[in-house]
C-alpha atoms as a PDB file:
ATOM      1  CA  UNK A   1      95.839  80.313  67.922  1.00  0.00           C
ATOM      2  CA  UNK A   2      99.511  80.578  66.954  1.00  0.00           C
ATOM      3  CA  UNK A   3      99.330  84.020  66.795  1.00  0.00           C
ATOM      4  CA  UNK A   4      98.325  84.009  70.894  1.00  0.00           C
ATOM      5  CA  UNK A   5     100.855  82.064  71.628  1.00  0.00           C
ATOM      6  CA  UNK A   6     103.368  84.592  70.133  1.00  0.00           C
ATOM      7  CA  UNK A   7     101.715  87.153  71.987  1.00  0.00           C
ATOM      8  CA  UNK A   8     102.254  85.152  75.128  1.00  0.00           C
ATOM      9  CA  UNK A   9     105.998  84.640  74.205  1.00  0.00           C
ATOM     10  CA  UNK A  10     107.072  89.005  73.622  1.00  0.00           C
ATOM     11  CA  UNK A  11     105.135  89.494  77.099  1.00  0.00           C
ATOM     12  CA  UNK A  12     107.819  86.689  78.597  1.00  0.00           C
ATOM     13  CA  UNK A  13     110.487  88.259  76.357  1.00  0.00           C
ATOM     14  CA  UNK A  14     109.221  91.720  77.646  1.00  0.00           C
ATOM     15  CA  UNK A  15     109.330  90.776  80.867  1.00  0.00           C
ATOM     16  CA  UNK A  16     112.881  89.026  81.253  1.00  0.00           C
ATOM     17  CA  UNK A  17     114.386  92.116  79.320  1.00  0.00           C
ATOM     18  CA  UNK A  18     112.950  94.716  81.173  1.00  0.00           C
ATOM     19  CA  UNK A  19     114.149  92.743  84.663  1.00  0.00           C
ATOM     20  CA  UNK A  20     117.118  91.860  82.786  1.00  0.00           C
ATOM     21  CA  UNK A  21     118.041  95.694  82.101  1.00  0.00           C
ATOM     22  CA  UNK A  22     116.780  96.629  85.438  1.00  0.00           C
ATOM     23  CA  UNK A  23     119.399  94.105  86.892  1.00  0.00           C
ATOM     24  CA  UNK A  24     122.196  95.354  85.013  1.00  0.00           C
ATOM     25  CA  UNK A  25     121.715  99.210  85.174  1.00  0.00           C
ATOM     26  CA  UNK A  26     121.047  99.330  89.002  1.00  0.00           C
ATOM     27  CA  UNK A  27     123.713  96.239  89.471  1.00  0.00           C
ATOM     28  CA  UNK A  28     126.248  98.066  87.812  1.00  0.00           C
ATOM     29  CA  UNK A  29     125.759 101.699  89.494  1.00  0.00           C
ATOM     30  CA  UNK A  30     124.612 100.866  92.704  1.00  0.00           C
ATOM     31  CA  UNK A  31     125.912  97.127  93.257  1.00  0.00           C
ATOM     32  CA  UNK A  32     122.362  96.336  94.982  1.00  0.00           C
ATOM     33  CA  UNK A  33     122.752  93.068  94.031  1.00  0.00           C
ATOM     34  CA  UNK A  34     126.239  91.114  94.270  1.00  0.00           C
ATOM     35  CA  UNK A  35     125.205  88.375  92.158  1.00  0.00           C
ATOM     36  CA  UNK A  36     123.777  90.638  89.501  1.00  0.00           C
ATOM     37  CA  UNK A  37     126.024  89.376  86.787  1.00  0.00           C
ATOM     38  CA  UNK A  38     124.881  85.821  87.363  1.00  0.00           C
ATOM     39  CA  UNK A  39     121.420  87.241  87.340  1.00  0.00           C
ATOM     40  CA  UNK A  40     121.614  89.592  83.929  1.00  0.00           C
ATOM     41  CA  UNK A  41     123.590  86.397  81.762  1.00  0.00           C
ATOM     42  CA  UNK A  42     120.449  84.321  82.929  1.00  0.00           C
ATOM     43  CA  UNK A  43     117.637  86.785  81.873  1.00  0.00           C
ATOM     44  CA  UNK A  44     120.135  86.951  78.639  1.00  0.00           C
ATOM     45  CA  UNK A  45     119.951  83.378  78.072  1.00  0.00           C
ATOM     46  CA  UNK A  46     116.541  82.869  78.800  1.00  0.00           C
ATOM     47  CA  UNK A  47     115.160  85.729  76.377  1.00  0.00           C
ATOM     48  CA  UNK A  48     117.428  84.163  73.644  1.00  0.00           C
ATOM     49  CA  UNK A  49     115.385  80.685  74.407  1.00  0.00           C
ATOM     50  CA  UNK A  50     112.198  82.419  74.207  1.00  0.00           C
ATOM     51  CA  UNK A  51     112.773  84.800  71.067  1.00  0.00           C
ATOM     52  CA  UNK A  52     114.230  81.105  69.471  1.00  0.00           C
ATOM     53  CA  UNK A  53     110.894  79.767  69.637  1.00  0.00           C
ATOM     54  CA  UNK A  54     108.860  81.661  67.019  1.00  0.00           C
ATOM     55  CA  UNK A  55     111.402  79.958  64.895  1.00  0.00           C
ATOM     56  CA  UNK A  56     110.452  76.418  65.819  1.00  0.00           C
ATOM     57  CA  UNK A  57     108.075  74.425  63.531  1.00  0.00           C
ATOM     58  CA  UNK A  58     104.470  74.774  63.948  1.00  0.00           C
ATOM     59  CA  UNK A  59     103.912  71.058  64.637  1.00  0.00           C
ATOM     60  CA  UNK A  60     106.140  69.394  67.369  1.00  0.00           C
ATOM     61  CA  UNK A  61     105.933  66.020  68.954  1.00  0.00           C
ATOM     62  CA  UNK A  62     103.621  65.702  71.695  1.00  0.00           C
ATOM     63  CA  UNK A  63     105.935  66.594  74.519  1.00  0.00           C
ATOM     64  CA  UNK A  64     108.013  69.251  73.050  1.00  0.00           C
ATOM     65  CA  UNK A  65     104.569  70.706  71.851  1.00  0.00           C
ATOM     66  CA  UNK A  66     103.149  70.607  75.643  1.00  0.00           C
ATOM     67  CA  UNK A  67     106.676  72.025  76.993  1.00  0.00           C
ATOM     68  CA  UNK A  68     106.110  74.794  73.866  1.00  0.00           C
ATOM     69  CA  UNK A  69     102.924  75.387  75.102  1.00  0.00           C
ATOM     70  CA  UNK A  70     103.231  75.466  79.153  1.00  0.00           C
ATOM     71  CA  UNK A  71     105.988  76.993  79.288  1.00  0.00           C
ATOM     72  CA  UNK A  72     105.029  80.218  80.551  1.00  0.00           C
ATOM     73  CA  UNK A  73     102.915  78.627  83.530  1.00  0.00           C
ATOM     74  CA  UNK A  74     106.258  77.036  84.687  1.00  0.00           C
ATOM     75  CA  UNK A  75     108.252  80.216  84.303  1.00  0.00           C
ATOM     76  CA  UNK A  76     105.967  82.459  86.416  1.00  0.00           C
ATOM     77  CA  UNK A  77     106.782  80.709  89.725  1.00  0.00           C
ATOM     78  CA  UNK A  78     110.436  81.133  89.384  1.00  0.00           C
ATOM     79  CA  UNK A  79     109.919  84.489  88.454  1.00  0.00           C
ATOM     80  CA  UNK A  80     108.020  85.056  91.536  1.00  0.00           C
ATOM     81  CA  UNK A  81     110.128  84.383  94.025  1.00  0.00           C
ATOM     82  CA  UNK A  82     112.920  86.069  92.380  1.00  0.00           C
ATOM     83  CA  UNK A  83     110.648  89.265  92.951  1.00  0.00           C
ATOM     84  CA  UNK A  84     111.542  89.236  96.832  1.00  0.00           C
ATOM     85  CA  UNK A  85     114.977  89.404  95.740  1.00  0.00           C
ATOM     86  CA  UNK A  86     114.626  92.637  93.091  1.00  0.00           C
ATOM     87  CA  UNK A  87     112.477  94.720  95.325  1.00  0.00           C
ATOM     88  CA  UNK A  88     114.255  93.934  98.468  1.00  0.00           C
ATOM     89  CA  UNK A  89     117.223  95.697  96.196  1.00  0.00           C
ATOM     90  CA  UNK A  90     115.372  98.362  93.659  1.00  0.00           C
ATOM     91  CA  UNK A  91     111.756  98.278  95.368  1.00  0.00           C
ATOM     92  CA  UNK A  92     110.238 101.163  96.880  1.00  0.00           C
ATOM     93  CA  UNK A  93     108.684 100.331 100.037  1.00  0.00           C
ATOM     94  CA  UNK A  94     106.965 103.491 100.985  1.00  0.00           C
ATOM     95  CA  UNK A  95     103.498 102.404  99.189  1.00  0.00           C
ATOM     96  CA  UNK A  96     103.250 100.448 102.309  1.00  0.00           C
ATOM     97  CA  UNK A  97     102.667 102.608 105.036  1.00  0.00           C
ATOM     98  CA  UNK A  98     100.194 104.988 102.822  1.00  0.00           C
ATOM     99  CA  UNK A  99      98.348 101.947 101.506  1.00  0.00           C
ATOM    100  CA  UNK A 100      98.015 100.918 105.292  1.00  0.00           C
ATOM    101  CA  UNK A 101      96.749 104.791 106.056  1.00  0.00           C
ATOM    102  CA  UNK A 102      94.551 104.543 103.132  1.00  0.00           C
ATOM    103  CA  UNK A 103      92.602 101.636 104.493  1.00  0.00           C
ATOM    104  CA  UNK A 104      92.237 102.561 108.083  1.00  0.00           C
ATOM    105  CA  UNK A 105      90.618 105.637 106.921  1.00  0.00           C
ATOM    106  CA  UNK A 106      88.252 103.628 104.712  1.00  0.00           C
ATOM    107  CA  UNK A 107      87.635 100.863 106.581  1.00  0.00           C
ATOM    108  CA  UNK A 108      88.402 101.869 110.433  1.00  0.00           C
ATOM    109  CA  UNK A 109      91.117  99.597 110.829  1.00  0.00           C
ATOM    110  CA  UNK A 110      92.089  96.704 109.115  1.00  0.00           C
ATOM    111  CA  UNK A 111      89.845  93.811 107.671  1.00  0.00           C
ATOM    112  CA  UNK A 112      92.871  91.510 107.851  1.00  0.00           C
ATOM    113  CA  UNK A 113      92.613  91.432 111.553  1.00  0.00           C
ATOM    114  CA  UNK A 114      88.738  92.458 113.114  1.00  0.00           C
ATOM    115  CA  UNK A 115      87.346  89.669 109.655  1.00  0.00           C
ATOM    116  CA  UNK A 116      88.251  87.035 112.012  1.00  0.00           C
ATOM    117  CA  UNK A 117      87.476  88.058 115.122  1.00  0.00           C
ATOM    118  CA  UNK A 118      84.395  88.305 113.923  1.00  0.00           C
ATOM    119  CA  UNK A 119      83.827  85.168 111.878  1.00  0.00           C
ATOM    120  CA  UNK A 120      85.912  82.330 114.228  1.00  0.00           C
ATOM    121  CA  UNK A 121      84.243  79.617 112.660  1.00  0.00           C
ATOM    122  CA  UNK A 122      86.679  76.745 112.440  1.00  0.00           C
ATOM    123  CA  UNK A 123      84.639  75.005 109.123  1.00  0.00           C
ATOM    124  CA  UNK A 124      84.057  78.473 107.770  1.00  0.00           C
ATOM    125  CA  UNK A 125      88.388  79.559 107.971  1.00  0.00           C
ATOM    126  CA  UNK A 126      89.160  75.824 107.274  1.00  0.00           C
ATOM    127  CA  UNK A 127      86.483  76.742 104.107  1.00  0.00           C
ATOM    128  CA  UNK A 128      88.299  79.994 102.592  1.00  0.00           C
ATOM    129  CA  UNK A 129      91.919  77.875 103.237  1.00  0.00           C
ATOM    130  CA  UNK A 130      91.103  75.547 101.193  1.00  0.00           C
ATOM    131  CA  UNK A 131      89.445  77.591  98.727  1.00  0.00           C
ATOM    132  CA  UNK A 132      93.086  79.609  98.829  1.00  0.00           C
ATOM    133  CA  UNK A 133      94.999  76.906  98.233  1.00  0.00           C
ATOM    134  CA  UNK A 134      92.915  75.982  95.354  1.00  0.00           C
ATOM    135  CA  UNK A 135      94.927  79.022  93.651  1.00  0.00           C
ATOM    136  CA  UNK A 136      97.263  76.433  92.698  1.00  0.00           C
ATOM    137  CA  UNK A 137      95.489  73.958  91.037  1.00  0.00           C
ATOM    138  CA  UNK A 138      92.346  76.107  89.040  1.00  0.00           C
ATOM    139  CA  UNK A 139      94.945  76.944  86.864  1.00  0.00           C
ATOM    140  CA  UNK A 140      95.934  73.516  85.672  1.00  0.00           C
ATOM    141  CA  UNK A 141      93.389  72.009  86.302  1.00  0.00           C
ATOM    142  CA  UNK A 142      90.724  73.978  83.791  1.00  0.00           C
ATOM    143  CA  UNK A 143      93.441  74.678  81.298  1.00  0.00           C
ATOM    144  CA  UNK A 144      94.465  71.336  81.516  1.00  0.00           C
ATOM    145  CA  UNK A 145      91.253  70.597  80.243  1.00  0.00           C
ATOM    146  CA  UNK A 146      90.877  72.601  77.945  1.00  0.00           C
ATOM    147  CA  UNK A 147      94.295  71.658  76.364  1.00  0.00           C
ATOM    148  CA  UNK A 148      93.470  68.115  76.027  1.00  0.00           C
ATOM    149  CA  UNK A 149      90.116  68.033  75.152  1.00  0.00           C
ATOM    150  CA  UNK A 150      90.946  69.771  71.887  1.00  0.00           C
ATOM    151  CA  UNK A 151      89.853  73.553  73.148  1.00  0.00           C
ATOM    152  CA  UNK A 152      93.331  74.628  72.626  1.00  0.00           C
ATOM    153  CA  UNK A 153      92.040  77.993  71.653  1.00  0.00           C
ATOM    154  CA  UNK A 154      90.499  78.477  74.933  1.00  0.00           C
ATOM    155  CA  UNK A 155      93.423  77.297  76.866  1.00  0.00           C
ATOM    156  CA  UNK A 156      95.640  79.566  74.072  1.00  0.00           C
ATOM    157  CA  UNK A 157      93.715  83.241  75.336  1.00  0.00           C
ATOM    158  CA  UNK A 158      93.696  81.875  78.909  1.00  0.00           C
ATOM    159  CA  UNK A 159      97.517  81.760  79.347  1.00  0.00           C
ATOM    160  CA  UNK A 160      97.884  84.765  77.373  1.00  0.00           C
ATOM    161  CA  UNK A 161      96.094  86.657  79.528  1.00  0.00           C
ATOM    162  CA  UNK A 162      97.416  85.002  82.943  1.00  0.00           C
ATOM    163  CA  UNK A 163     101.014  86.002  81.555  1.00  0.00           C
ATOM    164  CA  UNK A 164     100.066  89.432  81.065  1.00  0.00           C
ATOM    165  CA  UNK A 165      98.436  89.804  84.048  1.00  0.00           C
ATOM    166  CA  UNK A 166     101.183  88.206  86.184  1.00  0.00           C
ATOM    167  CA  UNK A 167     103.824  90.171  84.132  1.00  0.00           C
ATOM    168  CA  UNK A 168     102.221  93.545  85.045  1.00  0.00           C
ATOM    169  CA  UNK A 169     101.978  91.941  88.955  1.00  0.00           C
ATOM    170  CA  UNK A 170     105.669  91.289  89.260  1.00  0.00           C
ATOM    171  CA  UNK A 171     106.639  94.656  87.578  1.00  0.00           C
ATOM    172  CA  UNK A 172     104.599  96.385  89.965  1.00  0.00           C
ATOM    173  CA  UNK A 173     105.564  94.026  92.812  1.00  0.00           C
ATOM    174  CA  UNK A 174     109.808  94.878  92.100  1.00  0.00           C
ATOM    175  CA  UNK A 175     109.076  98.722  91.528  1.00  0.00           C
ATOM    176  CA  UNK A 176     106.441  99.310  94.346  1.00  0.00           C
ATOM    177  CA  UNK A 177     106.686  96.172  97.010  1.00  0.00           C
ATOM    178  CA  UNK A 178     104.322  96.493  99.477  1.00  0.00           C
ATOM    179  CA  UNK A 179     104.308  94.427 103.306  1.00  0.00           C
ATOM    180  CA  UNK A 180     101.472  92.191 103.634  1.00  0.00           C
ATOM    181  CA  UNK A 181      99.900  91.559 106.728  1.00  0.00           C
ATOM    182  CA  UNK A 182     101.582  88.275 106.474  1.00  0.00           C
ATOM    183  CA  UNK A 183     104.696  89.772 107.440  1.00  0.00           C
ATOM    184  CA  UNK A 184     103.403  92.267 109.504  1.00  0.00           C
ATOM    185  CA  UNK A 185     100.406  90.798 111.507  1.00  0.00           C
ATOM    186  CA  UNK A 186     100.653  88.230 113.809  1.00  0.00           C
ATOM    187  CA  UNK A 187      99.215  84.836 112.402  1.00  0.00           C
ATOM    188  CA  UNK A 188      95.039  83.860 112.843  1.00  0.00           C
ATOM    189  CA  UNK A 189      95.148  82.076 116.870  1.00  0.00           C
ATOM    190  CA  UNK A 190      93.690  78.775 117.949  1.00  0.00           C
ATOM    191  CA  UNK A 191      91.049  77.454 117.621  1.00  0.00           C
ATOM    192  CA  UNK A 192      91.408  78.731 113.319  1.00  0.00           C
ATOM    193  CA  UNK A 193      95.351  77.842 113.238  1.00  0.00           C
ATOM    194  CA  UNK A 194      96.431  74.238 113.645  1.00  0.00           C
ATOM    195  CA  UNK A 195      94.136  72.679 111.164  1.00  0.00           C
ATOM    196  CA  UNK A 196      94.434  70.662 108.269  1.00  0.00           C
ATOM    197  CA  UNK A 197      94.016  73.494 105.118  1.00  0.00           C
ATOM    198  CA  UNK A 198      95.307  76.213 107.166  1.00  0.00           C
ATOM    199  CA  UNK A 199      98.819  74.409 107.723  1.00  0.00           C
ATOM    200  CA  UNK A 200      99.223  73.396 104.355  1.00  0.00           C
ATOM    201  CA  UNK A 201      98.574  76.997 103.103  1.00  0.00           C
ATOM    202  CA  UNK A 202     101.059  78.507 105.775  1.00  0.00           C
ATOM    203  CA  UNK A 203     103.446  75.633 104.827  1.00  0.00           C
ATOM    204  CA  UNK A 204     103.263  76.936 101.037  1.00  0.00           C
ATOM    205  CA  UNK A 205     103.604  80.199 102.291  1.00  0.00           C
ATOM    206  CA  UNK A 206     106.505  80.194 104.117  1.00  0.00           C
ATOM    207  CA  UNK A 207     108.223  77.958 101.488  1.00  0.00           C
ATOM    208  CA  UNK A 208     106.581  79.985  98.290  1.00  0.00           C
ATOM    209  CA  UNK A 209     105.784  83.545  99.349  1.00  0.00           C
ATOM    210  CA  UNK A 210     107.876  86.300  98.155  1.00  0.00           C
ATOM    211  CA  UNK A 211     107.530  89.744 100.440  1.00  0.00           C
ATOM    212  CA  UNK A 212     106.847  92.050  98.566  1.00  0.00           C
ATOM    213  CA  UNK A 213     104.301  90.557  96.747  1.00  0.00           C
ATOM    214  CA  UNK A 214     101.221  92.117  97.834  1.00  0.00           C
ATOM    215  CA  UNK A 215      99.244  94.830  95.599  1.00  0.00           C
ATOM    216  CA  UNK A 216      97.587  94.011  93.579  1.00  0.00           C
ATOM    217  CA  UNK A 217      96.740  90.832  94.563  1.00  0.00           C
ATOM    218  CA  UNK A 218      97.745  87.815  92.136  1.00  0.00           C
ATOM    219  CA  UNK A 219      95.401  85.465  94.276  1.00  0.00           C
ATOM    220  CA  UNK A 220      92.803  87.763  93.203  1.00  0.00           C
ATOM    221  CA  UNK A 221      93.405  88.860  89.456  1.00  0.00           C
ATOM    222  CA  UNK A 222      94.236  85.646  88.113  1.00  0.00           C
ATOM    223  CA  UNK A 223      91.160  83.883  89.431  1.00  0.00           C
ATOM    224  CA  UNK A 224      89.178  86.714  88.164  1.00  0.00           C
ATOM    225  CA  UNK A 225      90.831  86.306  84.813  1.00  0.00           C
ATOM    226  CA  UNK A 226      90.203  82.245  84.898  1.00  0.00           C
ATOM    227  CA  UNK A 227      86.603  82.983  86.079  1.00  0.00           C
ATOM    228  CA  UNK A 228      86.341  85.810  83.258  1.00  0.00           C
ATOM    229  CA  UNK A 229      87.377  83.600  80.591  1.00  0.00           C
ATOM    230  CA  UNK A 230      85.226  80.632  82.015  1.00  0.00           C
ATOM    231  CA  UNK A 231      82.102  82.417  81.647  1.00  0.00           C
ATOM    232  CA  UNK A 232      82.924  82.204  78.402  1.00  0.00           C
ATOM    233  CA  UNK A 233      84.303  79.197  77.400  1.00  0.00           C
ATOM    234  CA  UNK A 234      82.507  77.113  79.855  1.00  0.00           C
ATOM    235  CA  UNK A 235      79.329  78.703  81.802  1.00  0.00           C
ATOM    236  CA  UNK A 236      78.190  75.490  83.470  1.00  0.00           C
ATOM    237  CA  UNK A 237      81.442  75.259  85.217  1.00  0.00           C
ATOM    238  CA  UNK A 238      80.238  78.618  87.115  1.00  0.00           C
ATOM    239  CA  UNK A 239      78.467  76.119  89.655  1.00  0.00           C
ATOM    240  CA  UNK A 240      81.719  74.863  91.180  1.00  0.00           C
ATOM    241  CA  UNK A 241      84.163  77.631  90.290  1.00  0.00           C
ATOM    242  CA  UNK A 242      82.133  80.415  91.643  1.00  0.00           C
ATOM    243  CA  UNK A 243      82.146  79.591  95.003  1.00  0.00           C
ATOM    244  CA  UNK A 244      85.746  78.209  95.225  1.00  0.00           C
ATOM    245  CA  UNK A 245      86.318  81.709  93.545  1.00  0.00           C
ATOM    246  CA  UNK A 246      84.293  83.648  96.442  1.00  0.00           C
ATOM    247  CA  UNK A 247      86.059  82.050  98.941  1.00  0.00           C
ATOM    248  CA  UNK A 248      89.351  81.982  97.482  1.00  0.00           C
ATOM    249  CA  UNK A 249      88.779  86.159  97.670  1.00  0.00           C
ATOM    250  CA  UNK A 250      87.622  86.530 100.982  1.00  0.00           C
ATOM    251  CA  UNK A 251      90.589  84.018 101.952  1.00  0.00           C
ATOM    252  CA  UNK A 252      93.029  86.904 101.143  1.00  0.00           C
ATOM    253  CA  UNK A 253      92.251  88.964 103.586  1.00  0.00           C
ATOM    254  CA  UNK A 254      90.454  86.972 106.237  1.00  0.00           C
ATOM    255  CA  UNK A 255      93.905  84.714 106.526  1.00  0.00           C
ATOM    256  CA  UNK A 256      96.041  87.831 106.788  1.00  0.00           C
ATOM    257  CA  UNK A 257      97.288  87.345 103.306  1.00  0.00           C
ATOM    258  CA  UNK A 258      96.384  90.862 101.992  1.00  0.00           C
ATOM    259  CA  UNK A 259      94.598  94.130 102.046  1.00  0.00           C
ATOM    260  CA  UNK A 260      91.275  94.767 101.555  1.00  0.00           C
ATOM    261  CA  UNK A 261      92.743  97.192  98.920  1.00  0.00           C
ATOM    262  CA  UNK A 262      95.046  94.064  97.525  1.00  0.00           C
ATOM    263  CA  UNK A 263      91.708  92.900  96.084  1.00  0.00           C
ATOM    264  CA  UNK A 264      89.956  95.642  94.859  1.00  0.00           C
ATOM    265  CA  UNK A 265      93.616  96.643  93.000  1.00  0.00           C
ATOM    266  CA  UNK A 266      93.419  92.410  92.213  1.00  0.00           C
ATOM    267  CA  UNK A 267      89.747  93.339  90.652  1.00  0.00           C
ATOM    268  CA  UNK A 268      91.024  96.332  88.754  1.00  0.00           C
ATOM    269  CA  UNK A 269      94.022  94.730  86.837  1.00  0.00           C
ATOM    270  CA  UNK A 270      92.403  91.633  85.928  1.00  0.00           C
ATOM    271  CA  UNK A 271      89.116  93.487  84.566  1.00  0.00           C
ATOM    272  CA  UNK A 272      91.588  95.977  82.542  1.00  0.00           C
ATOM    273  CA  UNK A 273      93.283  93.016  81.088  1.00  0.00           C
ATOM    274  CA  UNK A 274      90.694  91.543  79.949  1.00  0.00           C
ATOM    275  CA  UNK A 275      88.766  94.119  79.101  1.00  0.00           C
ATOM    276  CA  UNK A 276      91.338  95.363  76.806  1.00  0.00           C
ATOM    277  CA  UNK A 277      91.803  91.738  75.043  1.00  0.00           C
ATOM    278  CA  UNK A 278      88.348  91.364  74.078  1.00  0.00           C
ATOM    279  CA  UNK A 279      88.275  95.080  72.688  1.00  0.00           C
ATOM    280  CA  UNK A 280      91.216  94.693  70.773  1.00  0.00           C
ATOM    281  CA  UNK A 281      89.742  91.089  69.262  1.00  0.00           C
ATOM    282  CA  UNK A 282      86.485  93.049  68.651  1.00  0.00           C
ATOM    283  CA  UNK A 283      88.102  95.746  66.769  1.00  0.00           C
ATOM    284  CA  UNK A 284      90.264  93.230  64.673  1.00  0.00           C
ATOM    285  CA  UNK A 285      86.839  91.336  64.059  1.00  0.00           C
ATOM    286  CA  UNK A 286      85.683  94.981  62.722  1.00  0.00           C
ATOM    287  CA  UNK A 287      88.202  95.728  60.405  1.00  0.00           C
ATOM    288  CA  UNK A 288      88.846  92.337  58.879  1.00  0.00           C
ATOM    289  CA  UNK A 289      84.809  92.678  57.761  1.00  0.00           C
ATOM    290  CA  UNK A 290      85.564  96.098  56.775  1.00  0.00           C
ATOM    291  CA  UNK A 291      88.615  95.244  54.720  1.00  0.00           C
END
């Protein structure tokens, strides 16, 4: 378990020094950003916290061992909307117009917009907004359980491999931003907008979003990595989480959050990640019986 959670702390440090470097190099030569300075001496600072931890003592008390332990899950939402700022200065917008090409050709026109117009069911889009705002809490929530119920181990390879998966999100997101329908479209018309779980998402939205953000979709590979590790950790969940998880997917793009391509990019990243983890903890398993 304490091996994990070093893992999860070099993908943070990984992370703020790559942005870090990223700030400084293109700050200096290009002065993209004027605040860069500010910017690089924080990434600085905050990859000295992080590389300080592995030499903190393996048993804390209780809240300096939960702060230890969550830290990552508080970190990612600052880092995200610092990702509008970085690919609004380094980003290369083109993927946007060929991802938009791409998916008229495949799917004659845009699901964002005919999904709908199709399916104007008030209880059905008041259905996949709640299920999309439930991105916030399914996090929390089952880790959270896991955490204090004594399944730290679980909780351990769940945030290890929402880190990575987020880190390799944002990277993407600052290098290759891409315009979401959100910005783009106009918004889902009355009688679907107006209501209760379809405010409170655009609310978040407005006050959380970060352009930019769009491919793959995070909505969609880290609640494929919570449902991945789920299955195994805790099957009977599957009942509840499953269709939260459907609707929560469909959400993306029938709200105008995201490509159709968002999600099957979303599907692709998450199933890599994990994927990978579990053949890399299956070869360990190998050798340590071979050794």
């Amino acid at each position: 378990m304490d091996g994990l959670r070093r893992r999860t702390d070099i993908v943070i440090l990984a992370y703020l020094i790559f942005t870090g470097t990223l700030i400084t190099i293109s700050g200096a030569s290009k002065s993209a950003l004027p605040s860069w300075k500010t910017l690089a001496l924080v990434h600085l600072v905050a990859a000295g916290v992080v590389y300080a931890l592995r030499f903190l003592p393996e048993r804390l008390p209780a809240l300096a061992q939960f702060l230890r332990d969550w830290y990552p899950a508080m970190a990612f939402p600052i880092f995200y909307k610092e990702v509008e700022l970085l690919a609004n200065a380094f980003g290369n917008w083109g993927l946007t117009t060929s991802l938009r090409q791409l998916e008229v050709g495949l799917f004659r026109g845009h699901p964002s917009q005919y999904l709908s117009e199709h399916l104007d069911s008030v209880v059905f889009s008041e259905y996949l907004h709640f299920c999309y705002f439930s991105y916030l809490w399914l996090f929390p929530v089952i880790g959270g359980i896991w955490y204090f119920t004594g399944k730290r181990w679980a909780f351990q390879q769940l945030i290890f491999l929402v880190t990575v998966t987020f880190a390799i999100s944002y990277v993407f997101y600052i290098l290759f931003p891409v315009d979401s329908p959100y910005y783009l479209s106009e918004p889902l018309r009355e009688p679907l907008s107006g209501n209760f779980f379809y405010e409170l998402v655009h609310a978040l939205a407005a006050r959380g979003g970060a352009r930019g953000g769009a491919f793959p979709s995070s909505h969609v590979s880290i609640s494929t990595v919570i449902l991945l590790v789920t299955l195994r950790y805790q099957h009977r969940w599957l009942y509840w989480l499953l269709p939260i998880y459907v609707g929560l997917v469909s959400a993306t793009v029938y709200g105008r959050f995201h490509y159709a391509l968002d999600v099957f990019a979303g599907w692709a990243l998450a199933l890599t990640v994990v994927g990978l983890y579990r053949l890399s903890v299956r070869s360990l398993s190998i050798d340590s019986l071979a050794g």
